[in-house]
Protein backbone atom coordinates (compact mmCIF):
# COMPACT_ATOMS: atom_id res chain seq x y z
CA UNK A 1 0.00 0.00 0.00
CA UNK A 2 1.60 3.66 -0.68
CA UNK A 3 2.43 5.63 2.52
CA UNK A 4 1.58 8.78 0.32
CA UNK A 5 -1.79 8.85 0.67
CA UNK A 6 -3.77 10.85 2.50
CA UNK A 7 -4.61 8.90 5.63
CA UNK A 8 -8.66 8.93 6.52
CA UNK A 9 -9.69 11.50 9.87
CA UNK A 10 -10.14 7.85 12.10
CA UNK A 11 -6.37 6.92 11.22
CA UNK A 12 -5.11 10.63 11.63
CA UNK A 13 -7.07 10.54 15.06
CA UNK A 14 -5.70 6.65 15.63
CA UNK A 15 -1.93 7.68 14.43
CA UNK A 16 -2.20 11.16 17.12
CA UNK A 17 -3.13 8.73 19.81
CA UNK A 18 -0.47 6.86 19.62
CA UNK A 19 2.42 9.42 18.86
CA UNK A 20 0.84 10.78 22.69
CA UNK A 21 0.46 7.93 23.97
CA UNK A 22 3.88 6.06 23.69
CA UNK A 23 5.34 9.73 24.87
CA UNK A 24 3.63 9.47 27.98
CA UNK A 25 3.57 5.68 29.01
CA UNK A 26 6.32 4.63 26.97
CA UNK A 27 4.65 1.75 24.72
CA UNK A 28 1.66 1.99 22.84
CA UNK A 29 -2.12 1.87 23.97
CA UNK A 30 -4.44 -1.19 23.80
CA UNK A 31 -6.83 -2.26 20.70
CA UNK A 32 -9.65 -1.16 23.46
CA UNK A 33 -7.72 1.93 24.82
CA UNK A 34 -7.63 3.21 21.04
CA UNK A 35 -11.33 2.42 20.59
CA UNK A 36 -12.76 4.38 23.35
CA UNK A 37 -10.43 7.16 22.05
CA UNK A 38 -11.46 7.45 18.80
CA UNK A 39 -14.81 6.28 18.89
CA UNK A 40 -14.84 2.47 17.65
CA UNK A 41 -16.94 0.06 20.04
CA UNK A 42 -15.62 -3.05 17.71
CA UNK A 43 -12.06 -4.16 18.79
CA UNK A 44 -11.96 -5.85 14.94
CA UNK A 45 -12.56 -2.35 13.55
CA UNK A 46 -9.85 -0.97 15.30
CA UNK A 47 -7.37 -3.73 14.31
CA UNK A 48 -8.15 -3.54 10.87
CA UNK A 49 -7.44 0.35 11.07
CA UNK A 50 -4.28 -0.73 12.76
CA UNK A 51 -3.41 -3.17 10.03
CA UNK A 52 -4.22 -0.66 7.30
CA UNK A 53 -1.44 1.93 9.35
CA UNK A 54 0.94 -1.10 9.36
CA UNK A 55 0.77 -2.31 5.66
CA UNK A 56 1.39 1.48 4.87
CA UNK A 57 4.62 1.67 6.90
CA UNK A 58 3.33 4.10 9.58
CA UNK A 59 3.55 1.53 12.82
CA UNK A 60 5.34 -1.46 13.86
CA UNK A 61 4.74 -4.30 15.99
CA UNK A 62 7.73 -5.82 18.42
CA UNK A 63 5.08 -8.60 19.58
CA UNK A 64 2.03 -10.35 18.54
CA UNK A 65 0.01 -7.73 20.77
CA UNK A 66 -0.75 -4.02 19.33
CA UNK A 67 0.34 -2.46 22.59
CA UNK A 68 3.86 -3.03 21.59
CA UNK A 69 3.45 -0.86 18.38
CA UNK A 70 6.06 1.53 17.42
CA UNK A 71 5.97 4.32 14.90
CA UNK A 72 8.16 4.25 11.92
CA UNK A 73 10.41 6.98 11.09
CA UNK A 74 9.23 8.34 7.56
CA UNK A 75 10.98 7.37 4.66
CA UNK A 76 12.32 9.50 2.53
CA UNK A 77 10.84 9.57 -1.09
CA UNK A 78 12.08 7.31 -4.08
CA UNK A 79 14.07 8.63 -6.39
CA UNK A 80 14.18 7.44 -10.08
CA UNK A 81 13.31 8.11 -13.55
CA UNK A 82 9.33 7.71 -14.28
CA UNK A 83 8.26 6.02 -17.11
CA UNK A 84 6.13 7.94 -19.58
């Protein structure tokens, strides 16, 4: 999935909660944590918007749970020629 585009206003919301979050407890918050945060009663809906962040490059996990979810650093963009 590109990282380049525009992320919808539930992932912005999902991605500022967990930039705060890991700078004030030190990991990142739970799948229910993020839900009553954004607004999401369904623990599924918030791990698939927490898969859709991951296949784009914007999180991590260190374990199996989403609690130990890191940001990525951005990457800088590809270089090349384009094809016409």
């Amino acid at each position: 999935m590109r990282r380049d585009r525009a992320l919808s206003v539930r992932q912005e919301a999902i991605m500022r909660l967990i930039r705060s979050w890991i700078t004030e407890h030190g990991e990142g918050p739970t799948i229910r944590q993020i839900g009553a945060s954004v607004g999401l009663s369904s623990t599924s809906s918030v791990a698939y918007q927490l898969s859709q962040l991951e296949k784009r490059g914007l999180i991590s996990r260190t374990g199996r749970g989403w609690s130990s979810c890191q940001l990525e650093p951005p990457k800088p963009p590809r270089r090349g020629l384009r094809s016409r």
